[in-house]
PDB file of N, CA and C in Angstrom:
ATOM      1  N   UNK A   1      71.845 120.331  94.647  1.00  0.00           N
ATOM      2  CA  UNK A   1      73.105 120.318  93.946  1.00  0.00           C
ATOM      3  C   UNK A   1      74.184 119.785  94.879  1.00  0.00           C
ATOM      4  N   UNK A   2      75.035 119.156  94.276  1.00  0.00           N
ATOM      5  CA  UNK A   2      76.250 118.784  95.105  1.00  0.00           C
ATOM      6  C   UNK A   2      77.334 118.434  94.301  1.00  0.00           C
ATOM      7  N   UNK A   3      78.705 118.491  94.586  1.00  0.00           N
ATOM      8  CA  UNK A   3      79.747 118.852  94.261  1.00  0.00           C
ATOM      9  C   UNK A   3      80.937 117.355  94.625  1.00  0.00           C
ATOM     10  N   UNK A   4      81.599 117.078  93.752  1.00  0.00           N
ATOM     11  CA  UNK A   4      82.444 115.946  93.424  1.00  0.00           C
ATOM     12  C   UNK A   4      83.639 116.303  94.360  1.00  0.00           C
ATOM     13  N   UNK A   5      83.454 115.479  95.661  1.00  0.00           N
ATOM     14  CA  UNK A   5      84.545 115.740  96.693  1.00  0.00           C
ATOM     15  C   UNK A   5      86.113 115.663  96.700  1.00  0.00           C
ATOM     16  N   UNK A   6      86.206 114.797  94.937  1.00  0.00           N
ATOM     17  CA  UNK A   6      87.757 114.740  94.165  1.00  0.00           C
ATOM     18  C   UNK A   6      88.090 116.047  93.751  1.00  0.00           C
ATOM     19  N   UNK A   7      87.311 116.554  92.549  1.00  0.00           N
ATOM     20  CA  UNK A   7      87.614 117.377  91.692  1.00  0.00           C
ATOM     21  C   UNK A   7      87.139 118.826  91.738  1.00  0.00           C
ATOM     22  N   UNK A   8      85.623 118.594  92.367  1.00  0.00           N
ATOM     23  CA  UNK A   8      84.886 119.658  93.070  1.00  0.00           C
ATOM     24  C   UNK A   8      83.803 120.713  91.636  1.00  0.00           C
ATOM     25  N   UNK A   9      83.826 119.089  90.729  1.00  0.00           N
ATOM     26  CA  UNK A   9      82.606 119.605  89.750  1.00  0.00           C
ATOM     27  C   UNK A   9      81.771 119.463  90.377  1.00  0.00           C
ATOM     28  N   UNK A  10      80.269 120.241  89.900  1.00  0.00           N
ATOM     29  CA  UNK A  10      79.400 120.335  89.666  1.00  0.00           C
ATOM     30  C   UNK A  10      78.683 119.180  89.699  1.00  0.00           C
ATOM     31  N   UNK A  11      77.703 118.497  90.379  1.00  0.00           N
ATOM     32  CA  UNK A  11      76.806 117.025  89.709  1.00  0.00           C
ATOM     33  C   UNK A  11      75.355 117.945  89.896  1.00  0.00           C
ATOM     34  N   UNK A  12      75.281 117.550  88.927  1.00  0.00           N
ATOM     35  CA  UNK A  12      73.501 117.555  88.672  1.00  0.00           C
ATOM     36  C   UNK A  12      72.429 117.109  89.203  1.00  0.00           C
ATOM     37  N   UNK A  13      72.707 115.746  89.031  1.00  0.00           N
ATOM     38  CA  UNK A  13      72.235 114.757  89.320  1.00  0.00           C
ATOM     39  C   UNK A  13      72.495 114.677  90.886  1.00  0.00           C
ATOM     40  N   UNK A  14      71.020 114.839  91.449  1.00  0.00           N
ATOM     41  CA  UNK A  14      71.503 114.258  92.694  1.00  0.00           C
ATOM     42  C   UNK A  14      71.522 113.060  93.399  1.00  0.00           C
ATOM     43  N   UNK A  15      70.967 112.128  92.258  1.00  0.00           N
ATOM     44  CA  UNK A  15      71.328 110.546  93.001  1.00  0.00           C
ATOM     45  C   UNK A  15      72.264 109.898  92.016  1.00  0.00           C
ATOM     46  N   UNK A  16      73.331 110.600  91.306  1.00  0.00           N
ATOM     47  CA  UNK A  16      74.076 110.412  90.647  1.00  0.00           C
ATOM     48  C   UNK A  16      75.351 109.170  91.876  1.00  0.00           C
ATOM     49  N   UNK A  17      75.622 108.516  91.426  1.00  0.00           N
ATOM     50  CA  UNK A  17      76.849 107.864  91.997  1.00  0.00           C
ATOM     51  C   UNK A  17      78.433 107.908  91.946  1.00  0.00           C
ATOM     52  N   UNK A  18      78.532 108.559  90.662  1.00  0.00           N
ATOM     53  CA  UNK A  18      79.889 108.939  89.924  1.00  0.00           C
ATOM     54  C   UNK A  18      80.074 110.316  89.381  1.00  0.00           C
ATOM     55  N   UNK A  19      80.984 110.665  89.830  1.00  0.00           N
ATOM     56  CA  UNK A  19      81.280 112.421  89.157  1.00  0.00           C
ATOM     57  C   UNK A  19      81.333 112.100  87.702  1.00  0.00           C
ATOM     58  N   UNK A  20      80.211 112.920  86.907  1.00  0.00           N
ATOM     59  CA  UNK A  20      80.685 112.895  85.245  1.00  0.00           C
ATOM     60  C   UNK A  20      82.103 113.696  84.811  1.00  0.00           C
ATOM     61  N   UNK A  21      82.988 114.101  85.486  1.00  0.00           N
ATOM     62  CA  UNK A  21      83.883 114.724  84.762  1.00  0.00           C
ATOM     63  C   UNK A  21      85.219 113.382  85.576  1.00  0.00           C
ATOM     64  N   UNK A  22      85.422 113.171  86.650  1.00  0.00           N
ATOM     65  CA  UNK A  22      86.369 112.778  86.879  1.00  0.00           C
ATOM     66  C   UNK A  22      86.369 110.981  87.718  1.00  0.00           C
ATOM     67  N   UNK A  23      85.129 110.210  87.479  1.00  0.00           N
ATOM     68  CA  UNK A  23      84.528 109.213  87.347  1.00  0.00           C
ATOM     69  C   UNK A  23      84.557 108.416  89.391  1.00  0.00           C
ATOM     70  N   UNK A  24      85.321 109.480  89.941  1.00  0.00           N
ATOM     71  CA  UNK A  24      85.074 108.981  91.026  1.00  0.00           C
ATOM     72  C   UNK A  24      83.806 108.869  91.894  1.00  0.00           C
ATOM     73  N   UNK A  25      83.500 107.768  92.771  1.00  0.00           N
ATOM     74  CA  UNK A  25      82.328 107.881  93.570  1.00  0.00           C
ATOM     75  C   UNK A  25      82.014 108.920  94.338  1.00  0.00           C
ATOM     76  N   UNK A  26      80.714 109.170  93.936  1.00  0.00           N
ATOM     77  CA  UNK A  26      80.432 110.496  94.825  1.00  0.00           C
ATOM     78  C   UNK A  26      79.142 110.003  95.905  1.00  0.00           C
ATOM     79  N   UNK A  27      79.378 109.061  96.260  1.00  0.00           N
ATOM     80  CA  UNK A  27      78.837 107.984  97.430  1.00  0.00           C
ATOM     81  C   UNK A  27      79.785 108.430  99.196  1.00  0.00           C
ATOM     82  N   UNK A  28      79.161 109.444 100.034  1.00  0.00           N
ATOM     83  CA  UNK A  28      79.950 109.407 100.831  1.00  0.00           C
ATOM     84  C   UNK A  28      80.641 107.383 101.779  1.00  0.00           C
ATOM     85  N   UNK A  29      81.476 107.868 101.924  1.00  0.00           N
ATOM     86  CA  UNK A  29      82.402 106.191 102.626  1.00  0.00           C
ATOM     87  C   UNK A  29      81.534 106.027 103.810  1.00  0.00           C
ATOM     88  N   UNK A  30      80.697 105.328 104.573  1.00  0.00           N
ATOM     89  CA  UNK A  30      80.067 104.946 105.810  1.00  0.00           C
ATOM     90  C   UNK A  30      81.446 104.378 106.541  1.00  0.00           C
ATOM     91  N   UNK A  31      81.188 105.437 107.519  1.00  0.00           N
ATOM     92  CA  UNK A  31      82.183 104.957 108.657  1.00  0.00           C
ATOM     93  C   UNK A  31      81.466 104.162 109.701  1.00  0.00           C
ATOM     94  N   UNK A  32      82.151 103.396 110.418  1.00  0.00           N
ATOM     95  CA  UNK A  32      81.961 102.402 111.535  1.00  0.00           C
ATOM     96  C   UNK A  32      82.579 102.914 113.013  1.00  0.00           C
ATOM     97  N   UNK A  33      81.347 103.805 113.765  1.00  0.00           N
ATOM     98  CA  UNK A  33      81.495 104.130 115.245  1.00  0.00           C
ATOM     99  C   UNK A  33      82.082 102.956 115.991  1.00  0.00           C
ATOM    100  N   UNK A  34      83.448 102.607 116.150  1.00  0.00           N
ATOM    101  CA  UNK A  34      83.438 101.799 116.951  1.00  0.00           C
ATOM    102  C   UNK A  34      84.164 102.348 118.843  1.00  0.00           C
ATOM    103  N   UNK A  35      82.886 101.676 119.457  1.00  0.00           N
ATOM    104  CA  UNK A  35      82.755 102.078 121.230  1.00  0.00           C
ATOM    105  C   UNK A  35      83.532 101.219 121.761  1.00  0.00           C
ATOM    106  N   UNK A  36      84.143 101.726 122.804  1.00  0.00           N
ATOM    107  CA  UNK A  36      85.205 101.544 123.545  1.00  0.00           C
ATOM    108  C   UNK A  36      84.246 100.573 124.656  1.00  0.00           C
ATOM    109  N   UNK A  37      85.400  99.131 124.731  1.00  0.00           N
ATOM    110  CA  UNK A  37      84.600  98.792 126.156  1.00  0.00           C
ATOM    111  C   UNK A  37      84.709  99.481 127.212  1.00  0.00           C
ATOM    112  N   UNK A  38      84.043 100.506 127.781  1.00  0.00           N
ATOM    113  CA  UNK A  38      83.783 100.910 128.874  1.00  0.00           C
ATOM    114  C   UNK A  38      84.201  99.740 129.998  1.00  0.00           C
ATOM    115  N   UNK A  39      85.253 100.229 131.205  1.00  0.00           N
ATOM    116  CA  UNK A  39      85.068  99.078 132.408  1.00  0.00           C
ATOM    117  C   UNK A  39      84.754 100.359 133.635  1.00  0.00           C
ATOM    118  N   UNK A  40      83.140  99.580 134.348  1.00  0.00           N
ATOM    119  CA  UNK A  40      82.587 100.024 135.280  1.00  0.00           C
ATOM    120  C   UNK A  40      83.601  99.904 136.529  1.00  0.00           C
ATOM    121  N   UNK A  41      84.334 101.259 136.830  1.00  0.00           N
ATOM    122  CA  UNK A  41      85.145 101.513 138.228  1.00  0.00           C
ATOM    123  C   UNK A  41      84.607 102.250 139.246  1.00  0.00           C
ATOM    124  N   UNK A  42      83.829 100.834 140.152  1.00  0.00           N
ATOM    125  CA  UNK A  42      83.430 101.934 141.112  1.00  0.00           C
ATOM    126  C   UNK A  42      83.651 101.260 142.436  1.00  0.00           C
ATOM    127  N   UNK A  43      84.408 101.680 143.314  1.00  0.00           N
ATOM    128  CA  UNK A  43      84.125 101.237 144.794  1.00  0.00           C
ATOM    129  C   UNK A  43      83.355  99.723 144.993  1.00  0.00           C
ATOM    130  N   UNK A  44      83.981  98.801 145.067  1.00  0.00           N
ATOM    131  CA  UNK A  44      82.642  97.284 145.465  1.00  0.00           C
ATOM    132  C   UNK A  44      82.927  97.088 147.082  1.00  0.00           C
ATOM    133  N   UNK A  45      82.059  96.925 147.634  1.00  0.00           N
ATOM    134  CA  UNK A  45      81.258  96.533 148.891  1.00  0.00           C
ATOM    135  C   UNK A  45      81.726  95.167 149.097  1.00  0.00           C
ATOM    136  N   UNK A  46      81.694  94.326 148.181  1.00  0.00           N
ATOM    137  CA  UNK A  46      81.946  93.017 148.177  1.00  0.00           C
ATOM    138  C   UNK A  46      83.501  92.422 148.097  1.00  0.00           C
ATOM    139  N   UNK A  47      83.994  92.942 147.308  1.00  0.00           N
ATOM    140  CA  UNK A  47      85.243  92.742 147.573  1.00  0.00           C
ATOM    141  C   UNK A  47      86.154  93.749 148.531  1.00  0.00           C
ATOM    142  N   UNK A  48      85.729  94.521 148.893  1.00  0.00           N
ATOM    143  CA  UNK A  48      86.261  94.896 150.627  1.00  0.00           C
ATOM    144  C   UNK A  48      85.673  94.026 151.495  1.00  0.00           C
ATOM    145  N   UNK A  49      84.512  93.550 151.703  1.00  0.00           N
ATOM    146  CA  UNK A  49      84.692  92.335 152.754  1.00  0.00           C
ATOM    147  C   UNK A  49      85.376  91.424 152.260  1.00  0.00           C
ATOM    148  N   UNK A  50      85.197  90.621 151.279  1.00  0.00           N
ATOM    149  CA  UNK A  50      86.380  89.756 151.165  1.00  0.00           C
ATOM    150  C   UNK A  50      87.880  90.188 151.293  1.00  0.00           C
ATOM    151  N   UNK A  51      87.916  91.003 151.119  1.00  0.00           N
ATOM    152  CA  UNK A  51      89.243  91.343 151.713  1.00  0.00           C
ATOM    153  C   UNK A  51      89.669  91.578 153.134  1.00  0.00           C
ATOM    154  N   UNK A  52      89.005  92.100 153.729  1.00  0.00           N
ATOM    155  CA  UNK A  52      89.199  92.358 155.263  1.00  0.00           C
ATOM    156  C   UNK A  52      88.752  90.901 155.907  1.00  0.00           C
ATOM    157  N   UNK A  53      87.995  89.806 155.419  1.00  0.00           N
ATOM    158  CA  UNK A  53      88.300  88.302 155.910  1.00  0.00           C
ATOM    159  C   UNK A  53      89.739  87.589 155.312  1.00  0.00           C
ATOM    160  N   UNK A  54      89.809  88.159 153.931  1.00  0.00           N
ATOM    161  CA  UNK A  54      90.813  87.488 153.352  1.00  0.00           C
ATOM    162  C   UNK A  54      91.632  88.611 152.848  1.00  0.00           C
ATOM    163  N   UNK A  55      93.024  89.214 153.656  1.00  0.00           N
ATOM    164  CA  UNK A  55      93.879  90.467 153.582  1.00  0.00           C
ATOM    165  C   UNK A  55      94.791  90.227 152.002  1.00  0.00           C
ATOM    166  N   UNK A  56      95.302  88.598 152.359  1.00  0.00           N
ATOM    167  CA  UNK A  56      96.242  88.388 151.141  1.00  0.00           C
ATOM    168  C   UNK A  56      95.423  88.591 149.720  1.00  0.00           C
ATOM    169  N   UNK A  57      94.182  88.260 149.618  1.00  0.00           N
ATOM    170  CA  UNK A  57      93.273  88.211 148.554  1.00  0.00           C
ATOM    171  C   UNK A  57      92.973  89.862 148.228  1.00  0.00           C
ATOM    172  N   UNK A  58      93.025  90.523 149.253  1.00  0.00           N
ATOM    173  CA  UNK A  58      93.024  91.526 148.900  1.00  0.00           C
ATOM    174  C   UNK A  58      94.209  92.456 148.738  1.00  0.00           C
ATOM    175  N   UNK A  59      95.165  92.065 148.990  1.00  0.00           N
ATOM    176  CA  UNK A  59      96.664  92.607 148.623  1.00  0.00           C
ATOM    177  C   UNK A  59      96.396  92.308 146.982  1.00  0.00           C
ATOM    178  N   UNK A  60      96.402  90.780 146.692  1.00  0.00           N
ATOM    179  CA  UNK A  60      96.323  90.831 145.002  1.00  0.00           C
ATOM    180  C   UNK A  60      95.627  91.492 144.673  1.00  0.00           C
ATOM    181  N   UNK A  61      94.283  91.684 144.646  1.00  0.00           N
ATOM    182  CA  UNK A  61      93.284  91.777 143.961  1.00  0.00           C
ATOM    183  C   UNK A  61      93.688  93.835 143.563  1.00  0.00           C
ATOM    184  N   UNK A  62      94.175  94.205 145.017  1.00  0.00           N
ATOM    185  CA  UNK A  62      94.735  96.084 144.532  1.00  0.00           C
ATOM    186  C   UNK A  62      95.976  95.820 143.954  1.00  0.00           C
ATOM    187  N   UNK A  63      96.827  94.815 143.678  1.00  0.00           N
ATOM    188  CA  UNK A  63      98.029  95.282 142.814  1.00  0.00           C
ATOM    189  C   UNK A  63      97.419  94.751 141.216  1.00  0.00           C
ATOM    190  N   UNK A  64      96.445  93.923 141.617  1.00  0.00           N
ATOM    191  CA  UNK A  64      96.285  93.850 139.783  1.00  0.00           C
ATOM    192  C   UNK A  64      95.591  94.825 139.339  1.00  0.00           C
ATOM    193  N   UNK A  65      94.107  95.773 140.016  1.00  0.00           N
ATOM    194  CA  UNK A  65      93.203  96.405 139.846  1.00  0.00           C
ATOM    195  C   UNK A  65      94.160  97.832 139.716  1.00  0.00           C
ATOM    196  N   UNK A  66      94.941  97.807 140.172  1.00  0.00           N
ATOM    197  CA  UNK A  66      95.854  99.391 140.469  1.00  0.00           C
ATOM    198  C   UNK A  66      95.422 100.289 139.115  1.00  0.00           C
ATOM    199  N   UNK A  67      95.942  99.781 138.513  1.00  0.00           N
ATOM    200  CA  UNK A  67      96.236 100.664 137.049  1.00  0.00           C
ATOM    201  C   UNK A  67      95.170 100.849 136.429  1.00  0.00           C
ATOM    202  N   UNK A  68      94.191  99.361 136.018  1.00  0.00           N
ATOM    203  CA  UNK A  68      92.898  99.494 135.119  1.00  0.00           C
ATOM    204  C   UNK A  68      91.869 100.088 135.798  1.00  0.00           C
ATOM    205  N   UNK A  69      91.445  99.507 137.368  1.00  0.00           N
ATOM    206  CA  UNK A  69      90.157 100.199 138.228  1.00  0.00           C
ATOM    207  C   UNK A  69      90.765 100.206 139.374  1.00  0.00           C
ATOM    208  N   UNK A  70      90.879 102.277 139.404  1.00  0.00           N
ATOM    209  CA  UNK A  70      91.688 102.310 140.610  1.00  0.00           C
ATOM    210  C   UNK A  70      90.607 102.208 141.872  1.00  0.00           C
ATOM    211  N   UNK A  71      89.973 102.689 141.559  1.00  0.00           N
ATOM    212  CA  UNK A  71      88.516 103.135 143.262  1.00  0.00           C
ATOM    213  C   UNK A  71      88.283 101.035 142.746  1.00  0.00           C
ATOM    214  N   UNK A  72      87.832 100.998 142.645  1.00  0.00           N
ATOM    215  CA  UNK A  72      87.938  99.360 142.997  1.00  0.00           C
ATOM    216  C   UNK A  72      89.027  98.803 143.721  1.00  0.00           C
ATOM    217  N   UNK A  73      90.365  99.099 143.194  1.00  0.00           N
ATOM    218  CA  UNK A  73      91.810  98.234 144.034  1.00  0.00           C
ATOM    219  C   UNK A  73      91.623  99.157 145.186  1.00  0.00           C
ATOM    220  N   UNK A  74      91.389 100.371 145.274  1.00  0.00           N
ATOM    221  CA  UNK A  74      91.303 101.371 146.317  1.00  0.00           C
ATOM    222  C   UNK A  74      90.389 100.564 147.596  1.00  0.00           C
ATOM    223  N   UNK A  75      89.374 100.127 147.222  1.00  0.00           N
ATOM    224  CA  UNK A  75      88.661  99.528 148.137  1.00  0.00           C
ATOM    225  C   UNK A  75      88.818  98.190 148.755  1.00  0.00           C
ATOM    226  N   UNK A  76      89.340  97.694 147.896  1.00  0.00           N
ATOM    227  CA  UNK A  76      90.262  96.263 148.378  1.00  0.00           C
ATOM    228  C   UNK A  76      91.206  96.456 149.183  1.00  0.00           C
ATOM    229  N   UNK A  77      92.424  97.363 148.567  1.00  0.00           N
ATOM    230  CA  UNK A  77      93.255  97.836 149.732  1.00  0.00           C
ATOM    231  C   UNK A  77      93.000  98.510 150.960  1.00  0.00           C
ATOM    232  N   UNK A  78      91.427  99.315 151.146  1.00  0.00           N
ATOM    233  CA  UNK A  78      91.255  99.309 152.033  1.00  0.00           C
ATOM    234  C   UNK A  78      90.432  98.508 153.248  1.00  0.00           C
ATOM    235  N   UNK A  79      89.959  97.295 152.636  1.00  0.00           N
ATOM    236  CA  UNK A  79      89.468  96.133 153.451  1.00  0.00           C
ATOM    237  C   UNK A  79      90.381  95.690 153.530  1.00  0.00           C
ATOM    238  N   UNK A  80      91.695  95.370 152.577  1.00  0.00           N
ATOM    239  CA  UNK A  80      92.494  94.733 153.212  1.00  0.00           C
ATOM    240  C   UNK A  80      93.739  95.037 154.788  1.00  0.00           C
ATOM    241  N   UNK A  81      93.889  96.303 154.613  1.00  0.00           N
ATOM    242  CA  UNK A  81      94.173  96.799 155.329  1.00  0.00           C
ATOM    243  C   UNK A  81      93.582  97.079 156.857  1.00  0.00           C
ATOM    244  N   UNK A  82      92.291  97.060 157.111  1.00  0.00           N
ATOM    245  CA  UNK A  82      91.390  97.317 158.104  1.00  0.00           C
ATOM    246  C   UNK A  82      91.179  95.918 158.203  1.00  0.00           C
ATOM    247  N   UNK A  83      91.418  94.336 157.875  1.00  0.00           N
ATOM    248  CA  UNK A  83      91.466  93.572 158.369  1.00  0.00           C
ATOM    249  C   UNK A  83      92.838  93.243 158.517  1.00  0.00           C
ATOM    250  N   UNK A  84      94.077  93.350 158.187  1.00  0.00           N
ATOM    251  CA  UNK A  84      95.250  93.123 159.128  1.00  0.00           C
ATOM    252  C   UNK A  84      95.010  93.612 160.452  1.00  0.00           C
ATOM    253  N   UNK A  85      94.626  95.095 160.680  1.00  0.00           N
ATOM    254  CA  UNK A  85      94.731  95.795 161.661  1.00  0.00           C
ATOM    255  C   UNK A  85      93.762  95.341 162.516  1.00  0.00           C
ATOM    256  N   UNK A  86      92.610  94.686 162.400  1.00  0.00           N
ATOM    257  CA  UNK A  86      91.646  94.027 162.675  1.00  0.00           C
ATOM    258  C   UNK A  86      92.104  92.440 163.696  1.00  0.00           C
ATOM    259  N   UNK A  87      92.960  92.240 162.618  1.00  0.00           N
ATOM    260  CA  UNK A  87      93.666  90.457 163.044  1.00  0.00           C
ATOM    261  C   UNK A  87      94.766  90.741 164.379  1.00  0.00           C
ATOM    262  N   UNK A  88      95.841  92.409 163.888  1.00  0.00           N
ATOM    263  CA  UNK A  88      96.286  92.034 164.788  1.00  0.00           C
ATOM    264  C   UNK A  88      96.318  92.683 166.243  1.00  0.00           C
ATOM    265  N   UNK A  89      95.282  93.292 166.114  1.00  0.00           N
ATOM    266  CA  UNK A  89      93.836  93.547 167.373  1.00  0.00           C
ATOM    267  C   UNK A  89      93.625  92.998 168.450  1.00  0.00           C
ATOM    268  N   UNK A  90      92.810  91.750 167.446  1.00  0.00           N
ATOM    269  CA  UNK A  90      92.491  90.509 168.481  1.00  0.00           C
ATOM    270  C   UNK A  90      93.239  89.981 168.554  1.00  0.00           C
ATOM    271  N   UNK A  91      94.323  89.758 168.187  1.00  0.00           N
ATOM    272  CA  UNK A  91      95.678  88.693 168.499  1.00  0.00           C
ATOM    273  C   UNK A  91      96.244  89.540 170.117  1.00  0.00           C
ATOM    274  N   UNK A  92      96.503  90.677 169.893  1.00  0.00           N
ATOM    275  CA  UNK A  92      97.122  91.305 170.637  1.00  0.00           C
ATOM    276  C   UNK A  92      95.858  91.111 172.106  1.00  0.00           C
ATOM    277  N   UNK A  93      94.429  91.559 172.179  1.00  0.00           N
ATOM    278  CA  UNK A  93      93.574  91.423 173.237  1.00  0.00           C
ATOM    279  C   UNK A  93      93.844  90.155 173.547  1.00  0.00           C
ATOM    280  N   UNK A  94      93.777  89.187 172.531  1.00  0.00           N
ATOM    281  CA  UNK A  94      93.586  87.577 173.383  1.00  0.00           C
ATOM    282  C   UNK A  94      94.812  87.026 173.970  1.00  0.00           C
ATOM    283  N   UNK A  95      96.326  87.977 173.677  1.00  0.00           N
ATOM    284  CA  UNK A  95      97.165  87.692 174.515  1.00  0.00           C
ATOM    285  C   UNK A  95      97.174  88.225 175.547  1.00  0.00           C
ATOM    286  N   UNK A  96      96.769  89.852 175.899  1.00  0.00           N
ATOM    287  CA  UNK A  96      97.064  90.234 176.851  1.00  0.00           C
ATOM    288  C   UNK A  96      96.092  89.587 178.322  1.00  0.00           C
ATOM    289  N   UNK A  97      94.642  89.341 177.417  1.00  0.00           N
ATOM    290  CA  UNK A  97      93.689  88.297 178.175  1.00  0.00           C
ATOM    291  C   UNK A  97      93.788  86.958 178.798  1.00  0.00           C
ATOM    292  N   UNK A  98      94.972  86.522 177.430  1.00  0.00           N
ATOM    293  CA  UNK A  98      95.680  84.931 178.282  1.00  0.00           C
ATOM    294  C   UNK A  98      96.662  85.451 179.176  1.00  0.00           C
ATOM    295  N   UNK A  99      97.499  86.433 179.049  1.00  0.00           N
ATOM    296  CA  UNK A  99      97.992  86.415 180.222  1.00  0.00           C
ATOM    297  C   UNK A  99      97.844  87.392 181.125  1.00  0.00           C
ATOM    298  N   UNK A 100      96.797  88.162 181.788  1.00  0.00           N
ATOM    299  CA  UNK A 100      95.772  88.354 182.417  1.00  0.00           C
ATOM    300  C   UNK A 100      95.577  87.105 183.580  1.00  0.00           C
ATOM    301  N   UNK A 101      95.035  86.105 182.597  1.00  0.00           N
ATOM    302  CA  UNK A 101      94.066  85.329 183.602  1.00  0.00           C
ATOM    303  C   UNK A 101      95.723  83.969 183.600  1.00  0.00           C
ATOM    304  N   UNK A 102      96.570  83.631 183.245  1.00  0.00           N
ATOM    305  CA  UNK A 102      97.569  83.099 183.410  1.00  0.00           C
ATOM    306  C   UNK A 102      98.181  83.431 184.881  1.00  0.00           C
ATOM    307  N   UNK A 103      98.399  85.097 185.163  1.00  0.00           N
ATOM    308  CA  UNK A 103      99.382  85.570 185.872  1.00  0.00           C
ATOM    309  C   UNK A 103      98.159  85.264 186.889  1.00  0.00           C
ATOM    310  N   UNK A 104      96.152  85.462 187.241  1.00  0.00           N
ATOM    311  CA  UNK A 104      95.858  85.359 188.314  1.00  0.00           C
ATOM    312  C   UNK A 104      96.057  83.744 188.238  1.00  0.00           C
ATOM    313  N   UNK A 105      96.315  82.792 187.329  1.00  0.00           N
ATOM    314  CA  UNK A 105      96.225  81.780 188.012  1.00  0.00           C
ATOM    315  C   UNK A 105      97.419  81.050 188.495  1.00  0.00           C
ATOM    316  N   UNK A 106      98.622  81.700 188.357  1.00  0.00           N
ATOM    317  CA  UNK A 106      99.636  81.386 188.986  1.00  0.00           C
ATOM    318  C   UNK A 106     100.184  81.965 189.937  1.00  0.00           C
ATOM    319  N   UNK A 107      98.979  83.257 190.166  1.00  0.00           N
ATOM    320  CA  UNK A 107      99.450  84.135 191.476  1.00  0.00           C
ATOM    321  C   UNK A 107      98.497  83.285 192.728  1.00  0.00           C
ATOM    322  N   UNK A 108      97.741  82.431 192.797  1.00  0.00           N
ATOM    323  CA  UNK A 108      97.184  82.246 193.691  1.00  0.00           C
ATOM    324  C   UNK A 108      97.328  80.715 193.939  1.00  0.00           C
ATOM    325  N   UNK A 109      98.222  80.248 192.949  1.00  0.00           N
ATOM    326  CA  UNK A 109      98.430  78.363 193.592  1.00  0.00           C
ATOM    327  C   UNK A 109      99.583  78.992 194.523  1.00  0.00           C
ATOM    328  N   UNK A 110      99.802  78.121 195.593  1.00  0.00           N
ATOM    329  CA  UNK A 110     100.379  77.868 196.394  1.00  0.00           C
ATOM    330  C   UNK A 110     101.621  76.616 196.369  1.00  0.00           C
ATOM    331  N   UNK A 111     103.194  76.680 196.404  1.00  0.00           N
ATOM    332  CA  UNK A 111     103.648  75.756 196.331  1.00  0.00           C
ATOM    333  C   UNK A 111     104.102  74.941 197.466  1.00  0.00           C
ATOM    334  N   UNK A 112     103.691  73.895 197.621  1.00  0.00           N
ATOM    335  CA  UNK A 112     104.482  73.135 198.511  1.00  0.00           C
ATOM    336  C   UNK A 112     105.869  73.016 198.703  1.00  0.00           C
ATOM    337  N   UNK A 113     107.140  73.225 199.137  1.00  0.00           N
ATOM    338  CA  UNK A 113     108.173  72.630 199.110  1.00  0.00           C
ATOM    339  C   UNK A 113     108.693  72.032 199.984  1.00  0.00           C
TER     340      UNK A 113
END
């Protein structure tokens, strides 16, 4: 038995299609599950090295990722970051190294005057 979801007669009939008293369909409506695109946010490996070779690439790549995939921009910003600090590292060793070996080589010429 089942019951007219308008009016809440009685149907008999159970492969009836239409309520006999108040002519509406008694066909439940098929709804349509519609799924959300899922976007996979997880930490990439790959774009933290590219970022810590390439810092500016990875400055963009965490201000666009910020909002939609944060542990993704998270990881960019942090390659990017660990290669500034990286760059200015060796900038800083290979100066203090040039002048290191600058100061022994101008401490030991001798000038004529």
């Amino acid at each position: 038995m089942k019951y007219c979801s308008f009016c809440g007669t009685q149907i008999d009939d159970d492969n009836a299609k239409f309520c006999p008293n108040c002519g509406k369909g008694t066909v439940a409506p098929q709804y349509v599950v519609q799924t959300a695109n899922v976007v996979q946010d997880a930490p990439n490996a790959g774009f933290a090295v590219l970022s810590f070779f390439f810092p500016l690439i990875g400055l963009i790549l965490y201000l666009v990722w910020n909002d939609t995939m944060p542990l993704r921009a998270k990881s960019c910003g942090k390659g990017a970051l660990i290669g500034v600090i990286a760059y200015v590292g060796f900038i800083v060793l290979v100066l203090v190294l040039f002048s290191a070996l600058a100061s022994a080589v101008i401490g030991t010429t001798h000038y004529l005057y």
